[in-house]
C-alpha atoms as a PDB file:
ATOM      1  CA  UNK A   1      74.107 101.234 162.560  1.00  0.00           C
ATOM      2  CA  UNK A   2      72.112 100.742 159.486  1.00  0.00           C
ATOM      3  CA  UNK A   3      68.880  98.298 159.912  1.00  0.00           C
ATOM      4  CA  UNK A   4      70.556  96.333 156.538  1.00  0.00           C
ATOM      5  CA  UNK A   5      73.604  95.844 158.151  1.00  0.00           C
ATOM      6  CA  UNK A   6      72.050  94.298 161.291  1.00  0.00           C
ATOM      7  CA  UNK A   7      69.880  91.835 159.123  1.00  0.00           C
ATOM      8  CA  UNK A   8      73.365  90.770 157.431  1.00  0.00           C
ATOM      9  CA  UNK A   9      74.587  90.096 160.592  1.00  0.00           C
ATOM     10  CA  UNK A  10      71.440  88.022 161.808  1.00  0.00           C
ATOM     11  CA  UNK A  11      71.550  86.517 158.737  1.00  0.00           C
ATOM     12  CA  UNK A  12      75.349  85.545 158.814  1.00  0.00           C
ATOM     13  CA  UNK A  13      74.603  84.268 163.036  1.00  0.00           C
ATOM     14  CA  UNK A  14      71.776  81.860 162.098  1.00  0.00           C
ATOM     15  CA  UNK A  15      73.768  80.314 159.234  1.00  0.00           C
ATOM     16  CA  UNK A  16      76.533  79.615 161.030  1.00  0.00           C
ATOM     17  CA  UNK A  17      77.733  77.737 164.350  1.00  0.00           C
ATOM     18  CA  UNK A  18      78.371  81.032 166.243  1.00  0.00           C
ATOM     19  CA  UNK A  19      75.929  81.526 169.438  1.00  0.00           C
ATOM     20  CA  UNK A  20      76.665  85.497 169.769  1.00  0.00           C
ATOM     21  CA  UNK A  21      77.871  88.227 167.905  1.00  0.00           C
ATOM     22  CA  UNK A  22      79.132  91.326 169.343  1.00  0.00           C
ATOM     23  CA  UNK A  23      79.917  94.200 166.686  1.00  0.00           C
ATOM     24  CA  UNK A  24      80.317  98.035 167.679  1.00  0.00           C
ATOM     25  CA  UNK A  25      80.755 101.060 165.469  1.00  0.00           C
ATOM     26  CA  UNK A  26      80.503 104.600 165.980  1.00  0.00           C
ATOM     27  CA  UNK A  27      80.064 104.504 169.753  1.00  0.00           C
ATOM     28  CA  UNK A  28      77.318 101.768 169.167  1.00  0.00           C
ATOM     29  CA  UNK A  29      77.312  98.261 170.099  1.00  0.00           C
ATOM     30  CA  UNK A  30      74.623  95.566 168.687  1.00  0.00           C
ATOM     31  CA  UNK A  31      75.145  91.737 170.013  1.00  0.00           C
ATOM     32  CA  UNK A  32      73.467  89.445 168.731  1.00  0.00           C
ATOM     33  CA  UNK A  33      72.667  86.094 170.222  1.00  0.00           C
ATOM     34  CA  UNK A  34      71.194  82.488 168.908  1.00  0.00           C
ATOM     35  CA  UNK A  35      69.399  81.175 171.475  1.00  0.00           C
ATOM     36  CA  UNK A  36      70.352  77.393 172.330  1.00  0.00           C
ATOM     37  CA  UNK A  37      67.494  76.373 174.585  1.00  0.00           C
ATOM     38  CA  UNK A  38      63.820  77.407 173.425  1.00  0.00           C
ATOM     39  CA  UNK A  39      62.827  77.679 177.008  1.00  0.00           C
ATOM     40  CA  UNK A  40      65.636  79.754 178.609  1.00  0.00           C
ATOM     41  CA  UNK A  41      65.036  83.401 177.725  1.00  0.00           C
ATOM     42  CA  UNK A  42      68.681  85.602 178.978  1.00  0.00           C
ATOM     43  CA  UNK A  43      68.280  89.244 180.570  1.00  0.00           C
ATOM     44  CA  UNK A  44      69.791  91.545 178.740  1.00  0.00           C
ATOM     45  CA  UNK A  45      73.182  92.946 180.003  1.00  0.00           C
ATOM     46  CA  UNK A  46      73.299  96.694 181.052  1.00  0.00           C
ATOM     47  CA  UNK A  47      76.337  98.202 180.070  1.00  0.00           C
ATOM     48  CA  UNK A  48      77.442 101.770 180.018  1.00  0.00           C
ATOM     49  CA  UNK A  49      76.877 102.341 175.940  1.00  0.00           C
ATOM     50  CA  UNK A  50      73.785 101.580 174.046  1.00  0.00           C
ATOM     51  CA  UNK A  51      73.730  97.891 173.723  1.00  0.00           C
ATOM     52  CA  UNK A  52      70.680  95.978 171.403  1.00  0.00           C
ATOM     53  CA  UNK A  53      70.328  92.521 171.659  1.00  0.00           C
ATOM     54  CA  UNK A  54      68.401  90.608 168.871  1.00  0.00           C
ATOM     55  CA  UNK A  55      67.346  86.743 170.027  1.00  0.00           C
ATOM     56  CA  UNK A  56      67.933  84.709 166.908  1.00  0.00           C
ATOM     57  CA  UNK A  57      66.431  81.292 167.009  1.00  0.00           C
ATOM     58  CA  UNK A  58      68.556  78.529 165.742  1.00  0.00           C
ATOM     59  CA  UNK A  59      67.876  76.741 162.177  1.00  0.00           C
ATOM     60  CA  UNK A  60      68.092  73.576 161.871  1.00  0.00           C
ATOM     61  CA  UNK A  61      70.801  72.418 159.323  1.00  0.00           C
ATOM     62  CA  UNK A  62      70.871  69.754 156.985  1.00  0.00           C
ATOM     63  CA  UNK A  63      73.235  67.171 157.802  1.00  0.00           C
ATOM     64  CA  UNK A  64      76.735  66.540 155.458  1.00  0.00           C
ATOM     65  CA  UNK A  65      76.342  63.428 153.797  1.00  0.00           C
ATOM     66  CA  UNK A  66      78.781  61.228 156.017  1.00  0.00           C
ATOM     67  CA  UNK A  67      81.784  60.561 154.173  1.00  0.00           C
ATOM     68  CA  UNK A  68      82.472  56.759 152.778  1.00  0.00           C
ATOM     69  CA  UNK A  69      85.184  54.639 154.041  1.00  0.00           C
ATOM     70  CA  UNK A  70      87.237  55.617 150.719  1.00  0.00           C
ATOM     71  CA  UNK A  71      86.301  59.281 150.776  1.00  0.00           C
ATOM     72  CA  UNK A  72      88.929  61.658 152.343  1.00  0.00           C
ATOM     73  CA  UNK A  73      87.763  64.982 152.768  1.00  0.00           C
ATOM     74  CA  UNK A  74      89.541  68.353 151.668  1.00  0.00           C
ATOM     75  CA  UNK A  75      88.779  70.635 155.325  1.00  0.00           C
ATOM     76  CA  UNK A  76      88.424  73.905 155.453  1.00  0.00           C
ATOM     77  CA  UNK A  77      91.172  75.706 157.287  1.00  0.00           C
ATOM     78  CA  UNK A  78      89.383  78.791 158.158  1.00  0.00           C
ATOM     79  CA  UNK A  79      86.185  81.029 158.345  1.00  0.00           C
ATOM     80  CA  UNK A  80      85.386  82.706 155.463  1.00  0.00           C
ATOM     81  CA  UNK A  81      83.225  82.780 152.400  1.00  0.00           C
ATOM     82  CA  UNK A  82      83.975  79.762 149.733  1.00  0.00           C
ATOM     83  CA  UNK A  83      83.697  80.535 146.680  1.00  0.00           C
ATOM     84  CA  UNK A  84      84.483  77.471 143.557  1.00  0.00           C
ATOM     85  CA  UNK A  85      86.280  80.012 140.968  1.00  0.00           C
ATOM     86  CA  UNK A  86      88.935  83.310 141.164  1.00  0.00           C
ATOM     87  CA  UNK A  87      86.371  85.802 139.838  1.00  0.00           C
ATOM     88  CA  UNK A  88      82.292  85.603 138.855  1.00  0.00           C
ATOM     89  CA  UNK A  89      82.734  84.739 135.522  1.00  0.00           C
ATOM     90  CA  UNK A  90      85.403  82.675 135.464  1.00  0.00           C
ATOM     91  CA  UNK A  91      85.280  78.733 135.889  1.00  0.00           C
ATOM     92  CA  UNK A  92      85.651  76.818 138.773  1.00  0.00           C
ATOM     93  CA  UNK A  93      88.608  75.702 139.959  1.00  0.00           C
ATOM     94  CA  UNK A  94      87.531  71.917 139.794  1.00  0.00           C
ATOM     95  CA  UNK A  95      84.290  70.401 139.009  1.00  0.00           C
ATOM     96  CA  UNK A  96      82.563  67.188 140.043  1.00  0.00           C
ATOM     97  CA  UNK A  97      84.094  64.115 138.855  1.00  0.00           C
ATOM     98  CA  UNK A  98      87.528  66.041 137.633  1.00  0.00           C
ATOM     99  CA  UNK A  99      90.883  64.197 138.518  1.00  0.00           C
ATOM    100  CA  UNK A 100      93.271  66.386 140.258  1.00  0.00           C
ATOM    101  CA  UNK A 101      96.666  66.180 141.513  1.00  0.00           C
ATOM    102  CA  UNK A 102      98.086  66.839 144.896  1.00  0.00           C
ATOM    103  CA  UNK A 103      98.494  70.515 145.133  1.00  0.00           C
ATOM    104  CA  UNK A 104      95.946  72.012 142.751  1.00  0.00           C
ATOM    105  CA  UNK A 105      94.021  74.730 143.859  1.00  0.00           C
ATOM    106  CA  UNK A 106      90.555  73.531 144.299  1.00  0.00           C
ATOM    107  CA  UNK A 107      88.603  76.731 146.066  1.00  0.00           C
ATOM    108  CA  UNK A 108      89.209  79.910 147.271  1.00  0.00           C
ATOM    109  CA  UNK A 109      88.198  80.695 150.949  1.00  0.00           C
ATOM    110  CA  UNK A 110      87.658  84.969 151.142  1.00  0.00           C
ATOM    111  CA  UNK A 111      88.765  85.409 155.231  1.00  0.00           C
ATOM    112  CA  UNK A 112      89.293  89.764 156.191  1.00  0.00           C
ATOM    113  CA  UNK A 113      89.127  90.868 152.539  1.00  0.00           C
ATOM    114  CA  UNK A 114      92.210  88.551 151.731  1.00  0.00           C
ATOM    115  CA  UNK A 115      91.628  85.158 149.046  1.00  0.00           C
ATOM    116  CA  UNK A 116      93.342  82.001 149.890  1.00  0.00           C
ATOM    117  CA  UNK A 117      93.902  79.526 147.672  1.00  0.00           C
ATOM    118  CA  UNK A 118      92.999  76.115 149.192  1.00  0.00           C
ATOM    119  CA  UNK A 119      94.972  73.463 147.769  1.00  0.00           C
ATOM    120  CA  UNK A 120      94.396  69.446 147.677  1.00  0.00           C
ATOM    121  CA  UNK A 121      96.133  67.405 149.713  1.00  0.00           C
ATOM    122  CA  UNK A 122      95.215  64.176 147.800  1.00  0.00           C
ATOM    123  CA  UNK A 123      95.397  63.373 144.293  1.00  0.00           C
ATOM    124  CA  UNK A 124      92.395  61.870 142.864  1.00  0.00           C
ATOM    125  CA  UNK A 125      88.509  62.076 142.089  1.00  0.00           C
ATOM    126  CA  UNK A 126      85.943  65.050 142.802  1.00  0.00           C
ATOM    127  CA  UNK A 127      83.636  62.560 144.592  1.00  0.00           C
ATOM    128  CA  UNK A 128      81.130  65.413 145.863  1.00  0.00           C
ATOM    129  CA  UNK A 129      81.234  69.749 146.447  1.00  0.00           C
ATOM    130  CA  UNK A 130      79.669  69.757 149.894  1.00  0.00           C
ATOM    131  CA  UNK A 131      79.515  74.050 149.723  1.00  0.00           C
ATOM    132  CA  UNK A 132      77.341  76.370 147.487  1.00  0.00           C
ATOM    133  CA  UNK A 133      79.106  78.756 146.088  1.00  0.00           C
ATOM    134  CA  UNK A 134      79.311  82.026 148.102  1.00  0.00           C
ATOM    135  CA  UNK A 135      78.256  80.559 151.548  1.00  0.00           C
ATOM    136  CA  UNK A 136      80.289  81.034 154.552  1.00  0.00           C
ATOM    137  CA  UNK A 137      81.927  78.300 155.663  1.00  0.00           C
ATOM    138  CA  UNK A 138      83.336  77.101 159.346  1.00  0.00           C
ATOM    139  CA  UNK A 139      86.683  75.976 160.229  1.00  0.00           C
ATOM    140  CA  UNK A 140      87.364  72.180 159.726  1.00  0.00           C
ATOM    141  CA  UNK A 141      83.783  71.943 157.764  1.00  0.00           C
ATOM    142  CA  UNK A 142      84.666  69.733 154.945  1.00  0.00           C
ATOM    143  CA  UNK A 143      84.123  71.124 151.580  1.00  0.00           C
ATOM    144  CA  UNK A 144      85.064  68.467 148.925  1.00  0.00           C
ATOM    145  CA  UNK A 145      85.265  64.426 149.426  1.00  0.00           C
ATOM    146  CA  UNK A 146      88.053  62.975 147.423  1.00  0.00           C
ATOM    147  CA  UNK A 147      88.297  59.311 145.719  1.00  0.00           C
ATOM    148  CA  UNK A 148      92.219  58.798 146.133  1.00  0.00           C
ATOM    149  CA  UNK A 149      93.809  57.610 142.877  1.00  0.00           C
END
């Protein structure tokens, strides 16, 4: 396995909520695991095919903005990468402040090579985008806080 493709996948374990990674190609297996607990160092396991295991130490992330009493949040429904518009170049979907309806697209969410179309369950006001475009995002991590109209 390439040495870039095993950063990406550090890189893609510290930013997220996953504690180990297990990925094997061509006979080769690499797992990857986020320590927890500073102090606790794991022995490797020995298994039958080469297996590499990379300690990643875990980042601490900022925390969301809590959402108001008014707020409702649009959730993500899936892993995957978010991403505000359908292509680069295009515009996004919605952008802070817009009034939508109940129904409009608002992101797209990139999980195994297939786009899906999120949609808003609430009609009102962009109150905050909680997601950079192009990040990964977690299931249930909210991505948008809605003022209902």
């Amino acid at each position: 396995m390439k040495e870039s493709t095993i950063r990406k996948l550090i890189k893609l374990v510290e930013e997220s909520n996953v504690e180990e990674l297990e990925v094997s190609s061509w006979g080769r297996k690499v797992r990857i695991t986020k320590r927890l607990d500073r102090k606790e160092n794991p022995a490797p396991k020995l298994e039958s095919q080469e297996v590499i295991q990379i300690p990643v130490e875990e980042k601490k992330e900022k925390p969301q903005p809590e959402p108001a009493d008014q707020l409702v949040p649009i959730k993500s429904p899936m892993v995957g990468t978010f991403y505000r518009a359908p292509a680069p170049d295009a515009k996004p979907y919605v952008e802070l402040n817009q009034m939508i309806t109940m129904g409009q697209v608002v992101c797209i969410i990139e999980a195994m090579k297939l786009m899906n179309e999120i949609e808003s369950e609430v009609a009102g006001r962009v109150a905050k985008v909680l997601v950079e475009n192009g990040k990964p995002v977690e299931y249930g991590q909210v991505l948008f806080l809605m003022e209902p109209s």
